[in-house]
PDB file of N, CA and C in Angstrom:
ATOM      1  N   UNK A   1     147.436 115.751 180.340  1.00  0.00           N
ATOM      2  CA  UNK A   1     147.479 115.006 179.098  1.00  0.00           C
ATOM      3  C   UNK A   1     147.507 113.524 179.417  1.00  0.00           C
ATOM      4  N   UNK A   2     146.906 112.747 178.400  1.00  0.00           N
ATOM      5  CA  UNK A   2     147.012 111.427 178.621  1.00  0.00           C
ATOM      6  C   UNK A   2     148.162 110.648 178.499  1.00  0.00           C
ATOM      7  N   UNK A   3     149.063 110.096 179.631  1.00  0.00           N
ATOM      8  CA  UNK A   3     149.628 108.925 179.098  1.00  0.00           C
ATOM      9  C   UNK A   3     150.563 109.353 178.499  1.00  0.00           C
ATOM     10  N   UNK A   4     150.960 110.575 177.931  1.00  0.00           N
ATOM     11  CA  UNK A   4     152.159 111.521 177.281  1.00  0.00           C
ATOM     12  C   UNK A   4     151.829 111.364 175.496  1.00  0.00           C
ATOM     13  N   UNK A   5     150.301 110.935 175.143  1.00  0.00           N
ATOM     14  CA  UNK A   5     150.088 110.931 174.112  1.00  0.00           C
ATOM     15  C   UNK A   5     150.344 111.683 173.393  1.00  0.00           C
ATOM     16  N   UNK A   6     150.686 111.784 171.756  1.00  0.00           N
ATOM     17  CA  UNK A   6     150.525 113.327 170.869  1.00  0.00           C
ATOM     18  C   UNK A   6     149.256 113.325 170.639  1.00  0.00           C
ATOM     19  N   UNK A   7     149.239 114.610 170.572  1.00  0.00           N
ATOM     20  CA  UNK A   7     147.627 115.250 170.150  1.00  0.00           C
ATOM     21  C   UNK A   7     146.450 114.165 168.966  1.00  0.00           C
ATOM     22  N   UNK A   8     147.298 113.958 168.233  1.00  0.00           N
ATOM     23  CA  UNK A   8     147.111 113.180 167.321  1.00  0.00           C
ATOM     24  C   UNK A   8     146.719 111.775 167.818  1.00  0.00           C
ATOM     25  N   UNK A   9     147.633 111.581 168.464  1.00  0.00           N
ATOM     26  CA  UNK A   9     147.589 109.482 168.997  1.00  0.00           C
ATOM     27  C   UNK A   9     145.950 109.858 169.652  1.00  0.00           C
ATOM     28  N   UNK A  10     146.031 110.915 170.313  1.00  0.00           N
ATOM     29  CA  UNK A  10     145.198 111.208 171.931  1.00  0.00           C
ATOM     30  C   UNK A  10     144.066 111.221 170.884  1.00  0.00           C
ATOM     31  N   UNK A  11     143.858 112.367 169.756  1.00  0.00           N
ATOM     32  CA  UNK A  11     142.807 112.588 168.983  1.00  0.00           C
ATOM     33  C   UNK A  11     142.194 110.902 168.779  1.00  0.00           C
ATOM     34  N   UNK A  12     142.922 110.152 167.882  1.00  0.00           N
ATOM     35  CA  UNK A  12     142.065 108.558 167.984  1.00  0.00           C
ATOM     36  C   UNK A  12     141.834 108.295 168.618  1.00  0.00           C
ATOM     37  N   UNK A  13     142.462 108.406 169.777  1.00  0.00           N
ATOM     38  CA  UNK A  13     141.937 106.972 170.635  1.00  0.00           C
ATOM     39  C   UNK A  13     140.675 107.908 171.194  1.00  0.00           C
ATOM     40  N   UNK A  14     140.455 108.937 171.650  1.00  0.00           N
ATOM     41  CA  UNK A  14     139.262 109.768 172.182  1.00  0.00           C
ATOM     42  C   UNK A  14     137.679 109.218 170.648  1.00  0.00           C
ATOM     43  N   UNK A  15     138.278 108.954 169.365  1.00  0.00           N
ATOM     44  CA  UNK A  15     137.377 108.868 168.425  1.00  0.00           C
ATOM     45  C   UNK A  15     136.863 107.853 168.542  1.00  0.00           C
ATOM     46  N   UNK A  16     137.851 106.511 168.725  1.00  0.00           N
ATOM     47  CA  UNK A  16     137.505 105.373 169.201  1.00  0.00           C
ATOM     48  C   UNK A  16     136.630 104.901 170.300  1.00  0.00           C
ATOM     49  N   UNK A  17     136.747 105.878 171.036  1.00  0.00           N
ATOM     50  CA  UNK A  17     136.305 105.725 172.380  1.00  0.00           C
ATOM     51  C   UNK A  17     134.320 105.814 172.389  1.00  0.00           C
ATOM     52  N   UNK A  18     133.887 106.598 172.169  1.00  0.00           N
ATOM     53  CA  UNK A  18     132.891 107.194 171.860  1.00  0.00           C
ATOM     54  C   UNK A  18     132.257 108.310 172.880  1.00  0.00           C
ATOM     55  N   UNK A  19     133.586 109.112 173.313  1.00  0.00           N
ATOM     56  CA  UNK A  19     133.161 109.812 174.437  1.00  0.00           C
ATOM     57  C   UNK A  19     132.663 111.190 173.766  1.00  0.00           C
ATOM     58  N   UNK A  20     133.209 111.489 172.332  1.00  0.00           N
ATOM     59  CA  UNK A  20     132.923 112.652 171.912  1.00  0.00           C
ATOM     60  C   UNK A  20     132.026 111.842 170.767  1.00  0.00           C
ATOM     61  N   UNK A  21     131.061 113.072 170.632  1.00  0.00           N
ATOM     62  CA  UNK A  21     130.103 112.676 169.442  1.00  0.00           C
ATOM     63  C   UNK A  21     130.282 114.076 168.125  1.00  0.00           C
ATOM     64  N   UNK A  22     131.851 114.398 168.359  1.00  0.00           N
ATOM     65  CA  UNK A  22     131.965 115.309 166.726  1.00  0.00           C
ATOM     66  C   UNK A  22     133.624 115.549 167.152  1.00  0.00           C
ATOM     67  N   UNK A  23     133.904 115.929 165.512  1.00  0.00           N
ATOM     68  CA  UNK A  23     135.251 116.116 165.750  1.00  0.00           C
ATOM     69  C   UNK A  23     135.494 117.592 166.767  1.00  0.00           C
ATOM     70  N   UNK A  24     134.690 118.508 166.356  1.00  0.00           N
ATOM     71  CA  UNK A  24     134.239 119.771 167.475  1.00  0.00           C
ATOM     72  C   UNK A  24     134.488 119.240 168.877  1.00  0.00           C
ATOM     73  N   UNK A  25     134.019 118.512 169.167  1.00  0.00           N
ATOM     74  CA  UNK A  25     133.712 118.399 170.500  1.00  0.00           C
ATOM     75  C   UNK A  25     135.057 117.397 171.169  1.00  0.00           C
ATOM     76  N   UNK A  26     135.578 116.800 169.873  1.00  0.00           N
ATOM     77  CA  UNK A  26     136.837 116.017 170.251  1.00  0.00           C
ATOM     78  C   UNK A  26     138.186 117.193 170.505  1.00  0.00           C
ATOM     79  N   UNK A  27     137.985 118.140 169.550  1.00  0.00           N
ATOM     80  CA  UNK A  27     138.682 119.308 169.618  1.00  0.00           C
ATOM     81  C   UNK A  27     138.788 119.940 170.705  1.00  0.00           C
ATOM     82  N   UNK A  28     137.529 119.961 171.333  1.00  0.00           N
ATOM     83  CA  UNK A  28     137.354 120.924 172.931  1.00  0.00           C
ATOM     84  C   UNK A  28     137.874 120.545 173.589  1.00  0.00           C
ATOM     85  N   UNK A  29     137.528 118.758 173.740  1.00  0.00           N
ATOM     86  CA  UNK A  29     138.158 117.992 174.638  1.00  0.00           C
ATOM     87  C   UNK A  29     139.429 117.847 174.675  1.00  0.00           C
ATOM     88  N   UNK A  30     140.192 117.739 173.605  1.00  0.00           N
ATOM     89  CA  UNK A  30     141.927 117.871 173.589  1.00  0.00           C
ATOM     90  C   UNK A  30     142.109 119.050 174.566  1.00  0.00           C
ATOM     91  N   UNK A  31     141.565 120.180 173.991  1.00  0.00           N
ATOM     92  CA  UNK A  31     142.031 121.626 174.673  1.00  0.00           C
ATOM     93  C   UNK A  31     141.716 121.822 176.050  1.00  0.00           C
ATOM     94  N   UNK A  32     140.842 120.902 176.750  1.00  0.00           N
ATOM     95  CA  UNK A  32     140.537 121.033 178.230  1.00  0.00           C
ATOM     96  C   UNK A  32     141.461 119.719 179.112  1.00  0.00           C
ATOM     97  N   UNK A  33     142.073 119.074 177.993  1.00  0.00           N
ATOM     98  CA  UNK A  33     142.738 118.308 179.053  1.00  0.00           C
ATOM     99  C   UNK A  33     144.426 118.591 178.721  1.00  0.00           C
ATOM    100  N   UNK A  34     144.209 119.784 177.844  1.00  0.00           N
ATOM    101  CA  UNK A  34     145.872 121.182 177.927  1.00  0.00           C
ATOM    102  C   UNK A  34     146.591 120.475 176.643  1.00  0.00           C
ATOM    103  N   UNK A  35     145.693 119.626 175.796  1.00  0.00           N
ATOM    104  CA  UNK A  35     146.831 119.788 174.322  1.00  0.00           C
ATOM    105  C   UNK A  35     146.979 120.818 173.343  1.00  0.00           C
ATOM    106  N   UNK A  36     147.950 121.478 173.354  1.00  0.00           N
ATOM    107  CA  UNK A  36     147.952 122.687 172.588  1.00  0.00           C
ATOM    108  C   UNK A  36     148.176 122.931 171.062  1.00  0.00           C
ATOM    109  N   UNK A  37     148.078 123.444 170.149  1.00  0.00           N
ATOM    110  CA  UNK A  37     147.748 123.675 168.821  1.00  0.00           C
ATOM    111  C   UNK A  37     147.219 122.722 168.065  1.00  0.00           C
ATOM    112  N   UNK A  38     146.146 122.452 168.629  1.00  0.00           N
ATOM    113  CA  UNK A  38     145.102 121.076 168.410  1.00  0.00           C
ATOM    114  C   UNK A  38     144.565 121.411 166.801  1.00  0.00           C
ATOM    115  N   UNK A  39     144.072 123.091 166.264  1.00  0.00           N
ATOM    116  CA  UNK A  39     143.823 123.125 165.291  1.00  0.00           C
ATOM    117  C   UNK A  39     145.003 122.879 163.791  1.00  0.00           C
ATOM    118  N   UNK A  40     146.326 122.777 164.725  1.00  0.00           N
ATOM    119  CA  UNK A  40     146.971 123.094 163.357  1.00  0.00           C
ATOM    120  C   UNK A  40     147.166 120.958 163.665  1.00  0.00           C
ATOM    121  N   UNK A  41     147.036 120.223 164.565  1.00  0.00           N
ATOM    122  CA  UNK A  41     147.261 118.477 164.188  1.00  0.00           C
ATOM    123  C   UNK A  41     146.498 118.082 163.658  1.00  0.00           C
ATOM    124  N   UNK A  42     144.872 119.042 163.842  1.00  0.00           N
ATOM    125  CA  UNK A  42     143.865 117.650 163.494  1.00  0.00           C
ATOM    126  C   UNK A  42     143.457 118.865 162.054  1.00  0.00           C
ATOM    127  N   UNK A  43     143.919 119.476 161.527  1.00  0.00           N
ATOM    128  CA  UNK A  43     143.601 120.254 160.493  1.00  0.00           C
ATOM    129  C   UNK A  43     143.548 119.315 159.083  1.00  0.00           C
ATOM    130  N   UNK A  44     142.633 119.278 158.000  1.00  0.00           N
ATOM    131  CA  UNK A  44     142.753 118.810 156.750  1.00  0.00           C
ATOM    132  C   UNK A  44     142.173 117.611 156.928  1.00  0.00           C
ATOM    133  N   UNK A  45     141.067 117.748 155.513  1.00  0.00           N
ATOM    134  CA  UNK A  45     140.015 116.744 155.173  1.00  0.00           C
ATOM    135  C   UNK A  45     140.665 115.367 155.171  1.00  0.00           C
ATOM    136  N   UNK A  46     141.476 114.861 155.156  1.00  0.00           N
ATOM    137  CA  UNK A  46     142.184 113.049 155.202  1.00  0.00           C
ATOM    138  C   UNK A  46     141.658 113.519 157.015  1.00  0.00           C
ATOM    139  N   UNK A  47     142.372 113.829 157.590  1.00  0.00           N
ATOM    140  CA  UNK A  47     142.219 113.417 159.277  1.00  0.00           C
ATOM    141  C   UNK A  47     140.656 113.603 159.533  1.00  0.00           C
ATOM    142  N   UNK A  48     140.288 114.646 159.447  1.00  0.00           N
ATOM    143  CA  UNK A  48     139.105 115.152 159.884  1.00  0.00           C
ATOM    144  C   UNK A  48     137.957 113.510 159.208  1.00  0.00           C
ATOM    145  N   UNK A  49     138.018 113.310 158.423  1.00  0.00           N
ATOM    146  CA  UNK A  49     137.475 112.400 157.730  1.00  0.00           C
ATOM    147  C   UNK A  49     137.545 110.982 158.946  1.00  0.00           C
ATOM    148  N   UNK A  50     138.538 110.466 158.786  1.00  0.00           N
ATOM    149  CA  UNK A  50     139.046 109.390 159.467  1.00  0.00           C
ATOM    150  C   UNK A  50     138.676 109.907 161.076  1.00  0.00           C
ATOM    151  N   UNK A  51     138.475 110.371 161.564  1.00  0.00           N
ATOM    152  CA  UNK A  51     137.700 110.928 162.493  1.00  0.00           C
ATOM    153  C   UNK A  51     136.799 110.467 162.804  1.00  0.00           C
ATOM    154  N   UNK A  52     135.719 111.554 161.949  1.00  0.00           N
ATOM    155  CA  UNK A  52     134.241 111.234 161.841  1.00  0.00           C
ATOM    156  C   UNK A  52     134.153 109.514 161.685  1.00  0.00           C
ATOM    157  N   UNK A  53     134.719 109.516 160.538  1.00  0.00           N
ATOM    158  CA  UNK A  53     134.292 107.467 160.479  1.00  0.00           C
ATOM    159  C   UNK A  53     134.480 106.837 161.904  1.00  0.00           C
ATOM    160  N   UNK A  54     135.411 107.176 162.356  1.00  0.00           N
ATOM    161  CA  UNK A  54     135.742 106.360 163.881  1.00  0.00           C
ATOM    162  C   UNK A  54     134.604 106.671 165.055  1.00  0.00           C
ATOM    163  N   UNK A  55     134.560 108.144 165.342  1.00  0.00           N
ATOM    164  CA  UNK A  55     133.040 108.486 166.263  1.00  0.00           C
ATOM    165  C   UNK A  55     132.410 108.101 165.799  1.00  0.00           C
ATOM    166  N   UNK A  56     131.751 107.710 164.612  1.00  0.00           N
ATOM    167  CA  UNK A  56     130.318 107.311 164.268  1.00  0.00           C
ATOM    168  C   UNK A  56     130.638 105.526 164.245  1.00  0.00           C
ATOM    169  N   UNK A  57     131.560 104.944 163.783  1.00  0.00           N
ATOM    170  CA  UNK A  57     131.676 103.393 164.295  1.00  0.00           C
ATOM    171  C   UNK A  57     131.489 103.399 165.802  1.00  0.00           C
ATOM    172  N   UNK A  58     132.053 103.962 166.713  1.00  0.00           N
ATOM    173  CA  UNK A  58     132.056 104.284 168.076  1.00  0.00           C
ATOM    174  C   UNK A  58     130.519 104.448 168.753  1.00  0.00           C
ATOM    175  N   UNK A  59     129.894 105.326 168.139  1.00  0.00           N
ATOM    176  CA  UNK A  59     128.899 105.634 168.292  1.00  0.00           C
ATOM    177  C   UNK A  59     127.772 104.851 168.085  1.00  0.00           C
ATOM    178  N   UNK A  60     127.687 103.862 167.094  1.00  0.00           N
ATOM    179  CA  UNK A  60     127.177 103.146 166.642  1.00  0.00           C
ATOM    180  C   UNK A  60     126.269 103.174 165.557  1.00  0.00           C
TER     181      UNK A  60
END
């Protein structure tokens, strides 16, 4: 895990970043670097939302 981030902190800053190009794939990535019940932090349209806006600013 990063830095002792919560799933959550870790979830932004990975959105920010532009290493993932979907919240899917930001999801995987939590779970391969061992954050666990990733579906029940990043669950519900407010987060999931604020998400997407951030990868796609990220993304460009």
């Amino acid at each position: 895990m990063a830095e002792n981030l919560t799933t959550v902190e870790r979830a932004f800053e990975l959105a920010r970043s532009g290493e993932c190009d979907s919240v899917n794939g930001l999801r995987q990535r939590l779970r391969r670097e061992g954050y666990d019940a990733v579906h029940l932090h990043l669950h519900g349209a407010a987060i999931n939302k604020q998400l997407v806006d951030l990868i796609h600013a990220a993304r460009g």
